[in-house]
N, C-alpha and C. Protein backbone atom coordinates (compact mmCIF):
# COMPACT_ATOMS: atom_id res chain seq x y z
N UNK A 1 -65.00 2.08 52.23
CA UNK A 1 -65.53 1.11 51.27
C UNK A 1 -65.79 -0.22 51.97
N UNK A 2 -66.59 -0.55 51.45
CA UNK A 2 -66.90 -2.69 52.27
C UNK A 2 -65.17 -3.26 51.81
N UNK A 3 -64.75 -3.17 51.21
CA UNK A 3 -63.30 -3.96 51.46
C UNK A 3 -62.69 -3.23 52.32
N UNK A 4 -62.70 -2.23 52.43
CA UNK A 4 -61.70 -1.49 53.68
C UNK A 4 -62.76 -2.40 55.28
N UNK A 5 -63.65 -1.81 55.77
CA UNK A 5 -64.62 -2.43 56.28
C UNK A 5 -64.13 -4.22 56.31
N UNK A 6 -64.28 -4.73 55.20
CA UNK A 6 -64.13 -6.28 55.55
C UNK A 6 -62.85 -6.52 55.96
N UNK A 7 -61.86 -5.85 55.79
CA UNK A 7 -59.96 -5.98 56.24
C UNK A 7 -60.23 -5.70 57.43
N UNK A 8 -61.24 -4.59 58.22
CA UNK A 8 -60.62 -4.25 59.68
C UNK A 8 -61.65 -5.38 60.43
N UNK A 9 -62.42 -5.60 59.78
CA UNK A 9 -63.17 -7.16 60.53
C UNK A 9 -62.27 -8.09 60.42
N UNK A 10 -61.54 -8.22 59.53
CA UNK A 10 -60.83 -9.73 59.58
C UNK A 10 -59.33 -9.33 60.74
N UNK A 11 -59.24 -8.04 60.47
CA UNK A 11 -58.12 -7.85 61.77
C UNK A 11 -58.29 -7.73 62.58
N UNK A 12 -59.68 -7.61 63.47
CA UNK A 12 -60.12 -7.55 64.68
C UNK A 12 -60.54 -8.39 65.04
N UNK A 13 -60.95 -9.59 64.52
CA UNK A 13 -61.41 -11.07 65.00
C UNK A 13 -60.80 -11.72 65.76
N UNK A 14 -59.37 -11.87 65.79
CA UNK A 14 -58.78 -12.52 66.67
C UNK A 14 -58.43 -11.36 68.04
N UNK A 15 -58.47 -10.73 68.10
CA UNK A 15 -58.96 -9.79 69.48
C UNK A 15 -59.44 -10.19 70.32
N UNK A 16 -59.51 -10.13 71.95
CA UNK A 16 -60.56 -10.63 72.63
C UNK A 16 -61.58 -10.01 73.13
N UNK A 17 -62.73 -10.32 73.32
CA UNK A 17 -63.78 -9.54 73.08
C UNK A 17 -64.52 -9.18 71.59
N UNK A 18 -64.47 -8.98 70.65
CA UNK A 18 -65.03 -9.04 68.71
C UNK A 18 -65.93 -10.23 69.16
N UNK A 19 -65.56 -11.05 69.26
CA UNK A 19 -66.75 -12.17 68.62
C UNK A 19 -68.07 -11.75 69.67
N UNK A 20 -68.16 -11.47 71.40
CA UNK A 20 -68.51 -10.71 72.35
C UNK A 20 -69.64 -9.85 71.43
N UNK A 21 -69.08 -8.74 70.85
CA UNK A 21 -69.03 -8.00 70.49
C UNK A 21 -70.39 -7.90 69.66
N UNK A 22 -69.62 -8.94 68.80
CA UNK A 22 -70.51 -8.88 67.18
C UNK A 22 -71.84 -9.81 67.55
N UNK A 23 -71.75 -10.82 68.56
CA UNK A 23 -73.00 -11.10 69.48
C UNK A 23 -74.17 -10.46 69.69
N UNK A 24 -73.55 -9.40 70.46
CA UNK A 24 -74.29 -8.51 71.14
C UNK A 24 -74.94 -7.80 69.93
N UNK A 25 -74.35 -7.33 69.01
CA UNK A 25 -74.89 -6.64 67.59
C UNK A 25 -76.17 -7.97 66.88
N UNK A 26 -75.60 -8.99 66.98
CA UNK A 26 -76.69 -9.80 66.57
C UNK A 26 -78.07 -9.62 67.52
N UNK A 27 -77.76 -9.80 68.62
CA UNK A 27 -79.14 -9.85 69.45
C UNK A 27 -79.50 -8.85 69.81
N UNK A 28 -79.30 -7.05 68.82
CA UNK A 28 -79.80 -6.24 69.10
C UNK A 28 -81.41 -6.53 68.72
N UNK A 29 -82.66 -5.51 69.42
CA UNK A 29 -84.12 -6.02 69.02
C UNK A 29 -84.15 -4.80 67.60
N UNK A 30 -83.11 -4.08 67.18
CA UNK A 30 -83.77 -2.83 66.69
C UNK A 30 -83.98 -3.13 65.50
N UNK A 31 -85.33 -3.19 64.76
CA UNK A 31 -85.97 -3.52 63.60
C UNK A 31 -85.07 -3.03 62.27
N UNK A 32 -84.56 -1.93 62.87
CA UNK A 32 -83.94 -1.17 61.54
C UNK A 32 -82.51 -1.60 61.19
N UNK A 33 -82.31 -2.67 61.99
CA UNK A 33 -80.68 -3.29 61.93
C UNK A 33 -80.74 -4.51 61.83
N UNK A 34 -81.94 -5.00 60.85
CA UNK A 34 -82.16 -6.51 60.51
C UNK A 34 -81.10 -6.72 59.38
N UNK A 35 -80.72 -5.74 58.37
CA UNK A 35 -79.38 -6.59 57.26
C UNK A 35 -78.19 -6.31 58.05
N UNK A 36 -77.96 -5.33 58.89
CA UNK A 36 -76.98 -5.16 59.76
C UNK A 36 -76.42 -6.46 60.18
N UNK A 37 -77.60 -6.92 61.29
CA UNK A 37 -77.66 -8.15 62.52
C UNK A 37 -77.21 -9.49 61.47
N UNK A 38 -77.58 -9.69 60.31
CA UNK A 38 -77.26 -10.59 59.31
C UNK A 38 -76.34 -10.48 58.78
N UNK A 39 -76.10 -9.42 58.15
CA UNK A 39 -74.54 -9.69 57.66
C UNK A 39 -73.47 -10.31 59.26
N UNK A 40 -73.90 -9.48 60.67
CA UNK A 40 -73.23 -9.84 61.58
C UNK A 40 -72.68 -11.42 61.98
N UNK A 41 -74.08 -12.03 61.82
CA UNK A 41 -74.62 -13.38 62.07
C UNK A 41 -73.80 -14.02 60.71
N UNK A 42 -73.36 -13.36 59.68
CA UNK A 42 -72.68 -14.50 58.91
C UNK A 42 -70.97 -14.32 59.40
N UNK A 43 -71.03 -13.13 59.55
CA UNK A 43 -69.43 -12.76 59.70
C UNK A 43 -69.19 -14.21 61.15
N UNK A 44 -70.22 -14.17 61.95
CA UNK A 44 -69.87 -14.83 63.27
C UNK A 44 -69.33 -16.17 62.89
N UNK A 45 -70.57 -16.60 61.86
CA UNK A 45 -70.77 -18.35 61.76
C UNK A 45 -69.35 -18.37 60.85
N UNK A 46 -68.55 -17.41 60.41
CA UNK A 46 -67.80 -17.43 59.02
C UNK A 46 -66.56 -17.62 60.40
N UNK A 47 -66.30 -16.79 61.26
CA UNK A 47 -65.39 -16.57 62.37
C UNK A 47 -65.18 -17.75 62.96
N UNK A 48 -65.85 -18.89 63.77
CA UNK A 48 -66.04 -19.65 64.07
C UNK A 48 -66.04 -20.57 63.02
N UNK A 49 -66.15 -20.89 62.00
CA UNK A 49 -65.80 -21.70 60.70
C UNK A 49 -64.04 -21.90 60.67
N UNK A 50 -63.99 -20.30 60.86
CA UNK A 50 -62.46 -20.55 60.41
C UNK A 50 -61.82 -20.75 61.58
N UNK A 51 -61.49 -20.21 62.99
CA UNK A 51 -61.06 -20.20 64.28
C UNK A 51 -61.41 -21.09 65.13
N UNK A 52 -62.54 -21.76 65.16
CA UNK A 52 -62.82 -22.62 66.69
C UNK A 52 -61.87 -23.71 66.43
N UNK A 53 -61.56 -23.91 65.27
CA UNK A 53 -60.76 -25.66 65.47
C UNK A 53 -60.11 -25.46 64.02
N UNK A 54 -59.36 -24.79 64.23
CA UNK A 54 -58.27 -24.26 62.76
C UNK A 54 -57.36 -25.97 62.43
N UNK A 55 -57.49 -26.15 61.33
CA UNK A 55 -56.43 -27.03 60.70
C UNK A 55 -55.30 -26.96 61.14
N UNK A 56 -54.49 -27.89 61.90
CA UNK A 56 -53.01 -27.71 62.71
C UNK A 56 -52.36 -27.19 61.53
N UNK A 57 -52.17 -28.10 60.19
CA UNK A 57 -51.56 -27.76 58.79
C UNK A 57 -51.59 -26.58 58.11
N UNK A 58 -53.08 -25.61 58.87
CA UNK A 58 -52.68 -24.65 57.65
C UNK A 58 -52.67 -23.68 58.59
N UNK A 59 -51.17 -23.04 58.50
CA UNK A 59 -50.69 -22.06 59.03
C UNK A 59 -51.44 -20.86 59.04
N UNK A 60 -52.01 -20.23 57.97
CA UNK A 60 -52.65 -19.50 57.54
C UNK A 60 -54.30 -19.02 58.84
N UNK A 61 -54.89 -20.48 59.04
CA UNK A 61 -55.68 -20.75 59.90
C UNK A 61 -55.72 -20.30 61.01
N UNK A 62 -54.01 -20.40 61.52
CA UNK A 62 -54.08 -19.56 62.76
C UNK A 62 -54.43 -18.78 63.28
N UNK A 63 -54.04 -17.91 62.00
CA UNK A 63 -54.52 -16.02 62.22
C UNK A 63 -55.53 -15.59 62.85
N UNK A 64 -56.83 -16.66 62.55
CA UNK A 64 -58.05 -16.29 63.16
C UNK A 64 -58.93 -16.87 64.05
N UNK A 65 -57.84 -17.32 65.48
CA UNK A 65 -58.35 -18.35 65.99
C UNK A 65 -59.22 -17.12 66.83
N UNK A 66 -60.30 -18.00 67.23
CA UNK A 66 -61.19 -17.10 68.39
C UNK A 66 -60.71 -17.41 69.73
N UNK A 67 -60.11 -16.16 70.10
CA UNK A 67 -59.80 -16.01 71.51
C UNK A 67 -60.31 -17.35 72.57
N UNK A 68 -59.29 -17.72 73.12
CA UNK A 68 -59.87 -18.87 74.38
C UNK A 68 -60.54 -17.73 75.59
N UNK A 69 -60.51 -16.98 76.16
CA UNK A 69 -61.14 -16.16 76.66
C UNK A 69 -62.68 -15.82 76.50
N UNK A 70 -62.72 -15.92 75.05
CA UNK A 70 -64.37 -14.95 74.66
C UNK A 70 -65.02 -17.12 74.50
N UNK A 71 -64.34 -18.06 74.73
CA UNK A 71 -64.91 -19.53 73.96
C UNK A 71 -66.76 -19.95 75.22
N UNK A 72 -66.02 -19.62 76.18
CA UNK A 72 -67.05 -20.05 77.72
C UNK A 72 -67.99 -19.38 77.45
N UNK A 73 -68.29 -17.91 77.22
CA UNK A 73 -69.47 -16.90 77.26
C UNK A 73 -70.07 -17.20 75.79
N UNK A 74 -69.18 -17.29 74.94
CA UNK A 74 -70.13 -17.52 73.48
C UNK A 74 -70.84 -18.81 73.93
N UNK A 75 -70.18 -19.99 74.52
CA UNK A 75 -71.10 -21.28 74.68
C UNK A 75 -72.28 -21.09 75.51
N UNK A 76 -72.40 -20.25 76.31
CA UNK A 76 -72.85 -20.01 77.51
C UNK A 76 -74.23 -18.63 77.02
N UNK A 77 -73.98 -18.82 75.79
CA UNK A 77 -74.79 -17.72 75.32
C UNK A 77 -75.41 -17.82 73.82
N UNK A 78 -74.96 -18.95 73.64
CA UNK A 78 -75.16 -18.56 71.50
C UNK A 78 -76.58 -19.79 71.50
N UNK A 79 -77.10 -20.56 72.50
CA UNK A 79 -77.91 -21.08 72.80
C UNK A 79 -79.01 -20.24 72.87
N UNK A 80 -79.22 -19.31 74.43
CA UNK A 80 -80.52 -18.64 73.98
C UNK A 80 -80.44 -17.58 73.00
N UNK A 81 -79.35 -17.38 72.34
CA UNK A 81 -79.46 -15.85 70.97
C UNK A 81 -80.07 -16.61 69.82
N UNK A 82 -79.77 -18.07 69.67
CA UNK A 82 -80.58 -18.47 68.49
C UNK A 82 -82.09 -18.92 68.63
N UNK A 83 -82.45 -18.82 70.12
CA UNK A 83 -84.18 -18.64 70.66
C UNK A 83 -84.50 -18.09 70.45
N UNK A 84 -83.48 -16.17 70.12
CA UNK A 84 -84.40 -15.27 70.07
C UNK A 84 -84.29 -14.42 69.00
N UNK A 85 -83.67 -15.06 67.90
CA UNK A 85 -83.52 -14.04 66.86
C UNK A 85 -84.81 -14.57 65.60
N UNK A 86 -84.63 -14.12 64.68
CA UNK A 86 -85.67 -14.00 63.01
C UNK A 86 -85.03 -15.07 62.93
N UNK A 87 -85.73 -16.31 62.07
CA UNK A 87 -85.41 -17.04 60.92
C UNK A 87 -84.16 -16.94 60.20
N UNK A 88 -84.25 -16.15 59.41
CA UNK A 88 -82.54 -15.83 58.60
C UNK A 88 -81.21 -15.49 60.10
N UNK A 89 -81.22 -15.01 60.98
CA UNK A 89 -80.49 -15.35 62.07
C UNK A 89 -80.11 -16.40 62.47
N UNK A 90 -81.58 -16.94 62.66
CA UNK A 90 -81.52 -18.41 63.60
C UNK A 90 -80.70 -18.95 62.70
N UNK A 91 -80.35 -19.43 61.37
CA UNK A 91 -80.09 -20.17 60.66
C UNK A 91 -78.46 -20.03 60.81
N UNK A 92 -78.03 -19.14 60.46
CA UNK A 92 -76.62 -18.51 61.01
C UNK A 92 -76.26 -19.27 62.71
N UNK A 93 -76.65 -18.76 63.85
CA UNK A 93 -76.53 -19.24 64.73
C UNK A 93 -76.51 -20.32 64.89
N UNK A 94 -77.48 -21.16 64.45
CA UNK A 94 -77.92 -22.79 64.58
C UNK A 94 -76.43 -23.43 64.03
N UNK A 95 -75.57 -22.75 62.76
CA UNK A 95 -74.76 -23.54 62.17
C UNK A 95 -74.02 -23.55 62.75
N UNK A 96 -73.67 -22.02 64.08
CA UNK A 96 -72.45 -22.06 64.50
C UNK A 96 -72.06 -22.90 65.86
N UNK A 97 -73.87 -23.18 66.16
CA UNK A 97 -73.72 -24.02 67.29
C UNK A 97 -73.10 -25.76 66.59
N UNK A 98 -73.53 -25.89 65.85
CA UNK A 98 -73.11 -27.35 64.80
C UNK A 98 -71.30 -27.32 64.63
N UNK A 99 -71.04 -26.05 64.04
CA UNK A 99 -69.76 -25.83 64.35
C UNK A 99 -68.63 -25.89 65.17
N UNK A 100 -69.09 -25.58 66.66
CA UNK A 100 -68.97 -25.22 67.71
C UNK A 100 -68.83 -26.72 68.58
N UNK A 101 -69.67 -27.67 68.61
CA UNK A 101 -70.27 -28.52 69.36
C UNK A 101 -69.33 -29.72 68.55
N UNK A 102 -69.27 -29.75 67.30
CA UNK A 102 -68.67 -30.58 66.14
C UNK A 102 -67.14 -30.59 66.92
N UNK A 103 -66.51 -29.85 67.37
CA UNK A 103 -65.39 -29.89 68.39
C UNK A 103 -65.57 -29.68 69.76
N UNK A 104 -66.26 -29.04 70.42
CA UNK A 104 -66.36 -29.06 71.58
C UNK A 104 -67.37 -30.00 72.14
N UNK A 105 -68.23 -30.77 71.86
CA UNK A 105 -69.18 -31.35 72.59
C UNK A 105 -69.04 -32.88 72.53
N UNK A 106 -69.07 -33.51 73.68
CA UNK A 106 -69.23 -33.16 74.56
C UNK A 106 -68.31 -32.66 76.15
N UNK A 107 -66.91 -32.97 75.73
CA UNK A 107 -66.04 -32.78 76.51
C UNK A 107 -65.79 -31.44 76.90
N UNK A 108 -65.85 -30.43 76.35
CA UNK A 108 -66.11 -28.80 76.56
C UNK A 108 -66.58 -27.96 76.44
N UNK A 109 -68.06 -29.06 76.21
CA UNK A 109 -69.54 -28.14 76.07
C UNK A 109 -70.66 -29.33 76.59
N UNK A 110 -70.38 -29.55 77.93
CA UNK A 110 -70.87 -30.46 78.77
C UNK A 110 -72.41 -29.90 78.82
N UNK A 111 -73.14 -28.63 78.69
CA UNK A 111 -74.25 -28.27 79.43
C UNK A 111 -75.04 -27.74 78.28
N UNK A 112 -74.30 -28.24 76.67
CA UNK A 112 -75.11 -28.31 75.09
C UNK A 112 -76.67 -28.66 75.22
N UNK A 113 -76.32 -30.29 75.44
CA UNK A 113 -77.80 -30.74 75.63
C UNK A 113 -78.89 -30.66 76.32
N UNK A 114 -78.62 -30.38 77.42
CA UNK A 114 -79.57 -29.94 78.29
C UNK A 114 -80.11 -28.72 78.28
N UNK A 115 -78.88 -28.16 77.84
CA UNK A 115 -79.60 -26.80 77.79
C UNK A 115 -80.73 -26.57 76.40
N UNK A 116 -80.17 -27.47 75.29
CA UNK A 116 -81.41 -27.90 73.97
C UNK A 116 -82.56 -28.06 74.68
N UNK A 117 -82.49 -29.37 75.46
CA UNK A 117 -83.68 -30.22 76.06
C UNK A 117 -84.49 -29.24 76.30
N UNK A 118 -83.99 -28.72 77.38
CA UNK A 118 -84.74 -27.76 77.77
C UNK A 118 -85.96 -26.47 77.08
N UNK A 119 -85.13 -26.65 76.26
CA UNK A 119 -85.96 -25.66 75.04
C UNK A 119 -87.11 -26.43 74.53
N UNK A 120 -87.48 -27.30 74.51
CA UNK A 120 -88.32 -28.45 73.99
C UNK A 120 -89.56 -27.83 74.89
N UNK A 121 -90.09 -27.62 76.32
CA UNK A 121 -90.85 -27.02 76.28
C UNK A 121 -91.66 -25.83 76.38
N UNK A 122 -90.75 -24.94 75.64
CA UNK A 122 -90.92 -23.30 75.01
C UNK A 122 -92.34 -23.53 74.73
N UNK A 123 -93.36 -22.72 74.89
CA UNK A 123 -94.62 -22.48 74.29
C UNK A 123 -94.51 -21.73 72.67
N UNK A 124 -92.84 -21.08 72.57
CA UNK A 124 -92.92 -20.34 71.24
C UNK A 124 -92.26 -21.55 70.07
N UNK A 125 -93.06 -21.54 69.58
CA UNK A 125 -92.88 -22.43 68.17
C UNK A 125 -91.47 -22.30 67.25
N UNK A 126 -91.17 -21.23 67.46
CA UNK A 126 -89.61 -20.57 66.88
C UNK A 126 -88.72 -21.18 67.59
N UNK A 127 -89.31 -20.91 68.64
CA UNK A 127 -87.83 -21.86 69.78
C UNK A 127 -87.42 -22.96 69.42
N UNK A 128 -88.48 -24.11 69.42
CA UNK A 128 -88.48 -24.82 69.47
C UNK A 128 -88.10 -25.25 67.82
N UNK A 129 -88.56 -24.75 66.98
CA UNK A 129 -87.53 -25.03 65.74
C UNK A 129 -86.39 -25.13 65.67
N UNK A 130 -85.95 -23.51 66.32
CA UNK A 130 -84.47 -23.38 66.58
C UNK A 130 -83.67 -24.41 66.77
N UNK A 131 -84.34 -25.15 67.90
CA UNK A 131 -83.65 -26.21 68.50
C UNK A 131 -83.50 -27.51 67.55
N UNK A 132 -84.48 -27.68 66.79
CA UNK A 132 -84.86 -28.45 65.73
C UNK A 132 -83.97 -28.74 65.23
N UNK A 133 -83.83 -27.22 64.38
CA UNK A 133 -82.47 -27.36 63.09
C UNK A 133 -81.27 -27.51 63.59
N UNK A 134 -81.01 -27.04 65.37
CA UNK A 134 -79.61 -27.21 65.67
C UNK A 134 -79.65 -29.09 65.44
């Protein structure tokens, strides 16, 4: 059932490697796994909502911190996945970079901006939104 399903997602999140994981499921190209890749893309931005910078106070918070292990490659990567996904993706991604950056940047996400900048002169118009809304 989707609640059985949503319990073993919420118990596998703090794992290392899942967030990795559910990445890679986002930036699959396969047409036929567009509500798939979306529901993925919310579970991520929802993961990172709750884990990148948990409330010291709420104990509860802990549970789902995202691995310090999987933190370098998601930064190092959630930049060009929101270049290259659909609209309803990008939007997901874009928040989690806002998320993400909202605590880490600029002291442990030194190579954020530039790596934006850079996107500025994409010939693809999507890109360059992307970058927009981040």
């Amino acid at each position: 059932t989707r609640q059985n399903a949503e319990r073993a997602l919420l118990a596998s999140q703090t794992s290392p490697g899942h967030a990795l994981t559910v990445l890679r499921l986002i930036s699959s190209n396969d047409a036929a796994d567009g509500p798939v890749r979306q529901s993925a893309a919310v579970h991520f931005k929802n993961m990172v909502k709750k884990g990148w910078a948990p409330d010291p106070d709420d104990a509860d918070a802990k549970k789902f911190l995202v691995p310090t292990s999987d933190r370098d490659m998601i930064k190092n990567n959630l930049v060009e996945l929101m270049c290259t996904v659909p609209p309803q993706i990008q939007a997901q991604c874009s928040e989690s970079i806002s998320l993400i950056a909202s605590h880490d940047f600029p002291q442990k996400w030194d190579n954020l901006l530039p790596d934006l900048i850079s996107r500025f002169g994409n010939p693809n118009w999507a890109v360059v939104n992307g970058v927009l809304l981040t």
